[in-house]
N, C-alpha and C. Protein backbone atom coordinates (compact mmCIF):
# COMPACT_ATOMS: atom_id res chain seq x y z
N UNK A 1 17.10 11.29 13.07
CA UNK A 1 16.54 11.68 11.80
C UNK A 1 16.07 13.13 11.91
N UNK A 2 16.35 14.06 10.98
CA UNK A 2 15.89 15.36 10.86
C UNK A 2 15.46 15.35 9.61
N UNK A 3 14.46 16.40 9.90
CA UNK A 3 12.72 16.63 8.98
C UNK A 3 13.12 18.45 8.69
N UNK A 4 12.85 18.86 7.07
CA UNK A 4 12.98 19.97 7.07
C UNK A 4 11.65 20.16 6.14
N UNK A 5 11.33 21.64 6.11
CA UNK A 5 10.02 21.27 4.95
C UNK A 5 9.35 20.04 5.10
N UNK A 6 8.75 19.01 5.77
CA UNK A 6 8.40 18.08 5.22
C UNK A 6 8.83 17.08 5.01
N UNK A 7 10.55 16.99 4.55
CA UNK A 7 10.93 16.30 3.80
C UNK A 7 11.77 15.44 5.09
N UNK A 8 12.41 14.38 4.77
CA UNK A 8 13.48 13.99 5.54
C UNK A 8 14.98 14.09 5.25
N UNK A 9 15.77 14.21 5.89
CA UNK A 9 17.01 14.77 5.20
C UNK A 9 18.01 13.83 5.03
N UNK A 10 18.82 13.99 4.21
CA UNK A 10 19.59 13.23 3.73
C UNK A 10 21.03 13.45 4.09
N UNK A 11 21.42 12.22 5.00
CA UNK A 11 22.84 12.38 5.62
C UNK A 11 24.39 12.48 4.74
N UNK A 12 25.02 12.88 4.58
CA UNK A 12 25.99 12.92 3.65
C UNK A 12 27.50 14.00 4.59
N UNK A 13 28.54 14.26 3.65
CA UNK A 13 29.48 15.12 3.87
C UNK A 13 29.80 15.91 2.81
N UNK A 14 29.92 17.12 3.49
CA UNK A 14 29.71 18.53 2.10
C UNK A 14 31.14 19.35 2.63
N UNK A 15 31.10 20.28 2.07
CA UNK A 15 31.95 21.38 2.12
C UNK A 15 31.15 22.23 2.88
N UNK A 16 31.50 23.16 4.22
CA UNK A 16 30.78 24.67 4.34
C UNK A 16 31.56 25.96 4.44
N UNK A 17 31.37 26.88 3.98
CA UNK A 17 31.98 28.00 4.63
C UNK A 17 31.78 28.41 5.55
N UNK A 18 32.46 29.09 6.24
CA UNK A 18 32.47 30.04 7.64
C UNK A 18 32.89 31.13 7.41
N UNK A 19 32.30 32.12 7.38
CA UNK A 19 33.33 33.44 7.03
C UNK A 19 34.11 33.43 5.77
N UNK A 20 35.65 33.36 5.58
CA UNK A 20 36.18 33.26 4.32
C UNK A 20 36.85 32.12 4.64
N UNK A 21 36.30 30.95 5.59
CA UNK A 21 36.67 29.41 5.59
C UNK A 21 36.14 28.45 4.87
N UNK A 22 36.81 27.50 4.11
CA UNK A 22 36.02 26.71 3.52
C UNK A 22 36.65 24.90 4.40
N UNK A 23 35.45 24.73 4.77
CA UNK A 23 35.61 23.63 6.00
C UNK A 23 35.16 21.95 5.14
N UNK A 24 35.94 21.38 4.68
CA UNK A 24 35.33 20.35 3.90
C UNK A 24 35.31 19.00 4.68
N UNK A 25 34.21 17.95 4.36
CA UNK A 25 33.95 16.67 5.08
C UNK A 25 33.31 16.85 5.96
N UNK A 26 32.09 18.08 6.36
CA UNK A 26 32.23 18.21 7.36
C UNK A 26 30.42 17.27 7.23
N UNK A 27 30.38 16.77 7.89
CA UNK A 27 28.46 15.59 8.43
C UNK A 27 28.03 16.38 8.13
N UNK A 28 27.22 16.45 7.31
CA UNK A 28 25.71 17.42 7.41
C UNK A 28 24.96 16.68 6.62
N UNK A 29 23.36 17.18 7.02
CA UNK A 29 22.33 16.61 6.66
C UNK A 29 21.73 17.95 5.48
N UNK A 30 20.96 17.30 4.28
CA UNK A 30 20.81 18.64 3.35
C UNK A 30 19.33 17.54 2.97
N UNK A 31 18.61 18.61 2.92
CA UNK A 31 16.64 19.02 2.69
C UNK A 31 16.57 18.95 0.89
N UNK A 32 16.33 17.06 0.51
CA UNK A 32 16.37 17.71 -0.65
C UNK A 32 15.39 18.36 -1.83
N UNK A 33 14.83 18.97 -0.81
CA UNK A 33 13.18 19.94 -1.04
C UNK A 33 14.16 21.01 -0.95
N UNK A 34 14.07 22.01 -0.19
CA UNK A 34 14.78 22.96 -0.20
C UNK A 34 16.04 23.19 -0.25
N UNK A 35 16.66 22.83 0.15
CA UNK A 35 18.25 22.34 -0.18
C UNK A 35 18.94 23.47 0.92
N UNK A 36 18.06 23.25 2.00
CA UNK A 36 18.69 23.35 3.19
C UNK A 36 19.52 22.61 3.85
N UNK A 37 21.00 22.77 4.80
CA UNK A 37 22.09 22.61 4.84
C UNK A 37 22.29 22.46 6.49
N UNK A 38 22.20 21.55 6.85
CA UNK A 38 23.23 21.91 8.80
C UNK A 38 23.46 20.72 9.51
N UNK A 39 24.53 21.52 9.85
CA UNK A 39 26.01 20.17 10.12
C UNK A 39 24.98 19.09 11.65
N UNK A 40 25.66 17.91 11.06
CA UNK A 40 24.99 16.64 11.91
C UNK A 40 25.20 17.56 13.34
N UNK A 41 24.29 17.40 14.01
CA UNK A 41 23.87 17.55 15.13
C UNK A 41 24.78 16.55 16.52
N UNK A 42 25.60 15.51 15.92
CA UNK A 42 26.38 14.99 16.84
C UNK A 42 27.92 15.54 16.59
N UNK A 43 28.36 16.54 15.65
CA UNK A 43 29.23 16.53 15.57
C UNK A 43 29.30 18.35 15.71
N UNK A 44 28.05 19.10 15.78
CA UNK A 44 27.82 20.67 15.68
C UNK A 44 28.89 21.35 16.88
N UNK A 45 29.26 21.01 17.92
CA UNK A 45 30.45 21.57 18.50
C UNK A 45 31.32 21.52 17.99
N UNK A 46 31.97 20.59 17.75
CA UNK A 46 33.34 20.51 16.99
C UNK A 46 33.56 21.08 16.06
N UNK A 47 32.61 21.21 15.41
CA UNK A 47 32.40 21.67 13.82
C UNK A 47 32.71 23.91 14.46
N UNK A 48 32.03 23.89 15.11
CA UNK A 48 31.82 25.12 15.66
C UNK A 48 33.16 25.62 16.31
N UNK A 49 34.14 24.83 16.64
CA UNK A 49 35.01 24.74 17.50
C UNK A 49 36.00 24.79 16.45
N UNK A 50 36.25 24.12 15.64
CA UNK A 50 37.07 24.43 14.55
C UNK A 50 37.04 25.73 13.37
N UNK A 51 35.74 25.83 13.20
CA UNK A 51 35.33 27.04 12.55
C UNK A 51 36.22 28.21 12.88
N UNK A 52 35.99 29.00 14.62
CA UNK A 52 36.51 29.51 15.14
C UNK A 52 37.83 29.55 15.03
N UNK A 53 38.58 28.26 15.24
CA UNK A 53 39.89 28.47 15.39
C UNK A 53 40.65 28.69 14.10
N UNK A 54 40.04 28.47 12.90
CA UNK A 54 40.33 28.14 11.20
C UNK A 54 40.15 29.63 11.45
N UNK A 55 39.34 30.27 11.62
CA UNK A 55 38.84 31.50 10.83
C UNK A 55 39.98 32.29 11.79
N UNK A 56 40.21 32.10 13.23
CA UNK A 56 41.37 33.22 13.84
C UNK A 56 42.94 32.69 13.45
N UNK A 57 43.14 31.56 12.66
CA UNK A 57 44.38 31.40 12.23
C UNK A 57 44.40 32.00 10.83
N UNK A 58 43.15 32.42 9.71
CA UNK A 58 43.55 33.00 8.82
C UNK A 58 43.37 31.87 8.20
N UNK A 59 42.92 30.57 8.31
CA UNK A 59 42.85 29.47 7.30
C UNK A 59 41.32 29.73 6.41
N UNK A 60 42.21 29.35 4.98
CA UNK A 60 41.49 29.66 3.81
C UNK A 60 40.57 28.10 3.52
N UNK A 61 41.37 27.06 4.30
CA UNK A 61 40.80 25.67 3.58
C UNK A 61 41.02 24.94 4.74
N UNK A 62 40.30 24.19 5.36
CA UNK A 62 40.49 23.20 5.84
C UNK A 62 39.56 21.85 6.25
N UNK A 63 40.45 20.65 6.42
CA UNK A 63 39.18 19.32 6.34
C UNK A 63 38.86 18.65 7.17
N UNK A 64 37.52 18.72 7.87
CA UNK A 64 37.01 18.28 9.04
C UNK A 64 37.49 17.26 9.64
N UNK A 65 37.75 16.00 8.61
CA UNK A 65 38.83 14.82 9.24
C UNK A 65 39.53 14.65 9.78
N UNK A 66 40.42 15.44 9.45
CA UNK A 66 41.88 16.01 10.11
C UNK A 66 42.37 16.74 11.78
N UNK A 67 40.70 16.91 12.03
CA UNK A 67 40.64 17.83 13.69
C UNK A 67 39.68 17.12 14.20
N UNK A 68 38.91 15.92 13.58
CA UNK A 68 37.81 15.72 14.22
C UNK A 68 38.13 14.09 14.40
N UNK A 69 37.99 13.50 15.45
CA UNK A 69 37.43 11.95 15.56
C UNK A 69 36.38 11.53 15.06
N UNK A 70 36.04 11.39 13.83
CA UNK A 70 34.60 11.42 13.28
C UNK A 70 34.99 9.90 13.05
N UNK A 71 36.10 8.80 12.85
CA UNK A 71 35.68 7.66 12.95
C UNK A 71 35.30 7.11 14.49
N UNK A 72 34.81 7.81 15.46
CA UNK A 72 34.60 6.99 16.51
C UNK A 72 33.02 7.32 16.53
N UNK A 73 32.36 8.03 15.18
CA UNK A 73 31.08 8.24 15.02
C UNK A 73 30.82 7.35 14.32
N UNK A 74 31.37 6.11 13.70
CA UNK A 74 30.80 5.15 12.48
C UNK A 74 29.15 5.04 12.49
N UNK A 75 28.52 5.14 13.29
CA UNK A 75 27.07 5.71 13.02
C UNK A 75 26.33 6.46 12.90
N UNK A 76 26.84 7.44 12.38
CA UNK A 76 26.58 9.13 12.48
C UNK A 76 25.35 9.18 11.67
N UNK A 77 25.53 8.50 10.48
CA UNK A 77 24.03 8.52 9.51
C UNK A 77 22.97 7.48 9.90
N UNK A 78 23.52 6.61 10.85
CA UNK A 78 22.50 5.23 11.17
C UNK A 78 21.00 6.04 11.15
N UNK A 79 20.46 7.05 11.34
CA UNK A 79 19.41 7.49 11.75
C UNK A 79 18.53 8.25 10.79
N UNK A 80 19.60 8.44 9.87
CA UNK A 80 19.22 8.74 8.01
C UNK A 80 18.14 8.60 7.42
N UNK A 81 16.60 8.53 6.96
CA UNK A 81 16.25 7.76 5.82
C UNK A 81 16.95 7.26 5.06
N UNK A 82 17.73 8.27 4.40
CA UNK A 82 18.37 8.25 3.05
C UNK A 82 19.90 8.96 3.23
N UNK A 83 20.83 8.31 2.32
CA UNK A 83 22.31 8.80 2.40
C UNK A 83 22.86 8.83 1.09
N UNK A 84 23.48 10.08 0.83
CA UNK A 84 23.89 10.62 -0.38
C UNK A 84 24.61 9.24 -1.43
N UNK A 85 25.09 8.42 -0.51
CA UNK A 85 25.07 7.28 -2.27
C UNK A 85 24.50 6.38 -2.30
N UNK A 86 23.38 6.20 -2.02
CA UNK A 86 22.51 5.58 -2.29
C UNK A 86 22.09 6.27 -3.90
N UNK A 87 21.28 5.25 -4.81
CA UNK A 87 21.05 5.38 -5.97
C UNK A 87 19.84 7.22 -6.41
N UNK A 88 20.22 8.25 -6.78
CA UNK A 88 19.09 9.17 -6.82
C UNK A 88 17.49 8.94 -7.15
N UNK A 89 18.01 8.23 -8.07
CA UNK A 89 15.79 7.40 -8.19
C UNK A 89 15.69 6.67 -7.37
N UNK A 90 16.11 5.92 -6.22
CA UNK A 90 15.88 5.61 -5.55
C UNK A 90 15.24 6.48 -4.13
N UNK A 91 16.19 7.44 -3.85
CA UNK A 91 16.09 8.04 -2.84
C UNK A 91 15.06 9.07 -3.01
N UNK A 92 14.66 9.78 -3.93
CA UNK A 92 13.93 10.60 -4.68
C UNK A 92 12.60 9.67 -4.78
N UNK A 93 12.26 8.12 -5.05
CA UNK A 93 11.15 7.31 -5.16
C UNK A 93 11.14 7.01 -3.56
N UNK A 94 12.02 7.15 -2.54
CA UNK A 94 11.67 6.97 -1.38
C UNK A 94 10.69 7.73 -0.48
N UNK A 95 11.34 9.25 -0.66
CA UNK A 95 10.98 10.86 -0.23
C UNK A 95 9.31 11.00 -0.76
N UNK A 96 9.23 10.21 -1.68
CA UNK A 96 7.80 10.63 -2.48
C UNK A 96 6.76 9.66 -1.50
N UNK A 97 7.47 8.58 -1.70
CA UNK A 97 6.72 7.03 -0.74
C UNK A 97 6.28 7.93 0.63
N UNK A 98 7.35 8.52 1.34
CA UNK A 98 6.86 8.83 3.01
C UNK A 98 5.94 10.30 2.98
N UNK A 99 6.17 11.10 1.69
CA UNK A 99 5.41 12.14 1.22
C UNK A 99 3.59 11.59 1.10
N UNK A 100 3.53 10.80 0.40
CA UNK A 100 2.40 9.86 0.22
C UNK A 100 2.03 9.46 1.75
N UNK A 101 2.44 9.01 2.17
CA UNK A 101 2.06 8.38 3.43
C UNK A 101 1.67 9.31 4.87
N UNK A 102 2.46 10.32 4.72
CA UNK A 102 2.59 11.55 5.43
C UNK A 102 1.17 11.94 4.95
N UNK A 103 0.86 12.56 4.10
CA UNK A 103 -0.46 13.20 3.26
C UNK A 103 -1.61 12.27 3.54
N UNK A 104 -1.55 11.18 3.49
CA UNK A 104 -2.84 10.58 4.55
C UNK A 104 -3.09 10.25 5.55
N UNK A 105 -1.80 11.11 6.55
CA UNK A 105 -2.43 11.33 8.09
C UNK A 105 -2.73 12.82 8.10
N UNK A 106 -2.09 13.29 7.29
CA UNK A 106 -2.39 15.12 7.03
C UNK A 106 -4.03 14.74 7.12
N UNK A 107 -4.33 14.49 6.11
CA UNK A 107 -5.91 14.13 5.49
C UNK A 107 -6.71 13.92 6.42
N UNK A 108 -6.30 12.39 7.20
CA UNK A 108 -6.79 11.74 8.35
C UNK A 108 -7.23 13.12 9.82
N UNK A 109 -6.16 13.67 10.09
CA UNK A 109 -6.21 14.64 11.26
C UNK A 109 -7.13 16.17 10.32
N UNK A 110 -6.93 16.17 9.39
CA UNK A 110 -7.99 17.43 8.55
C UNK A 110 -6.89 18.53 8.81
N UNK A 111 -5.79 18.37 8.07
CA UNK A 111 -5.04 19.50 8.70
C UNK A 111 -4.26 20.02 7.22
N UNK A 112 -5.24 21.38 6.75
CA UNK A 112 -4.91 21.97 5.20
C UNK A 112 -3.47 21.95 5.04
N UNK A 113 -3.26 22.84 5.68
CA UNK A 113 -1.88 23.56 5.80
C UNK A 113 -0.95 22.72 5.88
N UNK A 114 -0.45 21.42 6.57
CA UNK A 114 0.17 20.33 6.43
C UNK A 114 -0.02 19.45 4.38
N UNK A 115 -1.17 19.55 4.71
CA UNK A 115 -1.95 18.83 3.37
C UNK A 115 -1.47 19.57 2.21
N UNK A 116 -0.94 20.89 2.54
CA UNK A 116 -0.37 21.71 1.33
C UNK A 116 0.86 21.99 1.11
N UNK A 117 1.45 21.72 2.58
CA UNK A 117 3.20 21.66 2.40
C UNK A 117 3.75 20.37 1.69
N UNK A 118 2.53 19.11 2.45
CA UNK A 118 2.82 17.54 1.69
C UNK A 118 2.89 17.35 0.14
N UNK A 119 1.95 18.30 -0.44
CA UNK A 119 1.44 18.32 -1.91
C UNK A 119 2.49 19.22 -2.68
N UNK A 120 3.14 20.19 -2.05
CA UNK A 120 4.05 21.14 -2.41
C UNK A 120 5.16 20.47 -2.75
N UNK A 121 5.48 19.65 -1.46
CA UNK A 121 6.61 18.52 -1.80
C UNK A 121 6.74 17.34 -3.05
N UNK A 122 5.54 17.16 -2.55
CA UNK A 122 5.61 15.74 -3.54
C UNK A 122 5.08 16.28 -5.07
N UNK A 123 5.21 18.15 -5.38
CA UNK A 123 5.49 18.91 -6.88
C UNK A 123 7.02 18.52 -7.00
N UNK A 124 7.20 19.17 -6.06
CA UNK A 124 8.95 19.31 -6.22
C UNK A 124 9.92 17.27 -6.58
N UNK A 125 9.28 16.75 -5.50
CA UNK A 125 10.11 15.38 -5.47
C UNK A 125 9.48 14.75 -7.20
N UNK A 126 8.64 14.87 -7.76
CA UNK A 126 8.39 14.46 -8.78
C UNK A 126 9.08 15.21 -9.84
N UNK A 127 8.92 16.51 -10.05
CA UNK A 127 9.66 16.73 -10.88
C UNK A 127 11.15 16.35 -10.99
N UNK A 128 11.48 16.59 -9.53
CA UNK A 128 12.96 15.88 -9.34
C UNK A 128 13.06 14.35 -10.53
N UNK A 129 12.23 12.92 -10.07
CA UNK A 129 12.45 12.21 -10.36
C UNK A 129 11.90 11.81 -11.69
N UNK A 130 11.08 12.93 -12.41
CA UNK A 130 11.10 12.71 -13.57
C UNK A 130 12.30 13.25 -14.70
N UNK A 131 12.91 14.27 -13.74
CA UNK A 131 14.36 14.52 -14.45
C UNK A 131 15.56 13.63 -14.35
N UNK A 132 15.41 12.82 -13.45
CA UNK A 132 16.32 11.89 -13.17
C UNK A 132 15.72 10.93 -14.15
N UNK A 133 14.87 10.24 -14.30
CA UNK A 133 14.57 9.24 -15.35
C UNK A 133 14.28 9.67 -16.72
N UNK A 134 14.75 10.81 -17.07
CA UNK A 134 14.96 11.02 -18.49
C UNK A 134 16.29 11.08 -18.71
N UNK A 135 16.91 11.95 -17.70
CA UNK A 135 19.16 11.60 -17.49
C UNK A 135 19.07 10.22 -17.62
N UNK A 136 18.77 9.51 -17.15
CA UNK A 136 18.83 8.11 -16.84
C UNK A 136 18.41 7.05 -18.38
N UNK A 137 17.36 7.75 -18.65
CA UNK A 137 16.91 7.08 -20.24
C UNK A 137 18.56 7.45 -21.26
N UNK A 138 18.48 8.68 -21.07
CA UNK A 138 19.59 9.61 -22.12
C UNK A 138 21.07 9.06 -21.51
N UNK A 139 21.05 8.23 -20.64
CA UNK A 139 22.96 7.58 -19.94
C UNK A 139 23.12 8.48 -19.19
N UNK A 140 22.59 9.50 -18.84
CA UNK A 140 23.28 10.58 -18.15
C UNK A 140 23.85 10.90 -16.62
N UNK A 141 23.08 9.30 -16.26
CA UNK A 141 23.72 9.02 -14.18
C UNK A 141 24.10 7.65 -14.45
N UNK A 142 25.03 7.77 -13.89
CA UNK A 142 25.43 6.21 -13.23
C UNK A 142 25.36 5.60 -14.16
């Protein structure tokens, strides 16, 4: 499990660039507080290893699947909180739950500065999920 801001991150597969590579499928975990980005940590060589070789062949596109044994990772996200399809009010009512919970050991240990990144978050994760449950009133997910 990786923690960014505060938050816990959410396992999924994205697209990244490298240079003028665009590397798709590739594991990564993304902060959905900040919407910070970096490739699963069990797969960051390979990923690194291909980068390199995409970018000295001149490749404009290519998809992580295709160079990588990533089915012999079938548990790559086991360690997740949360994973990109899982339901968004859900995962967004999760992030807030361990935000909450987090903030009263902040409290507990007397520690501001924690107590203000927790509170910072759980601005952001709310507004998140009050935009999602008005899409959601209006049909607008799922």
């Amino acid at each position: 499990m990786s923690f960014c801001c505060g938050a816990s991150m959410i396992g999924t597969k994205g697209s990244i660039r490298h240079l003028r590579t665009q590397i798709h499928n590739v594991p990564i975990l993304f902060c959905p507080v900040c919407h910070r980005i970096e490739v699963h940590h069990l797969v960051e060589g390979e990923y690194e290893i291909l980068a390199e070789y995409a970018q000295g062949d001149g490749a404009e596109e290519v998809d992580f699947e295709d160079y990588s044994d990533i089915a012999s990772k079938v548990a790559l996200f086991d360690n997740c909180v949360n994973q990109d399809h899982e339901d968004p009010l859900t995962l967004v009512s999760n992030q807030i739950d361990m935000a909450l919970d987090l903030l009263q050991v902040a409290k507990a240990l007397d520690d501001v500065e924690w107590q203000y990144q927790l509170k910072n978050r759980l601005r952001v994760m709310s507004s998140r999920r009050d935009k999602l449950r008005k899409k959601k009133t209006t049909g607008g997910y799922r």
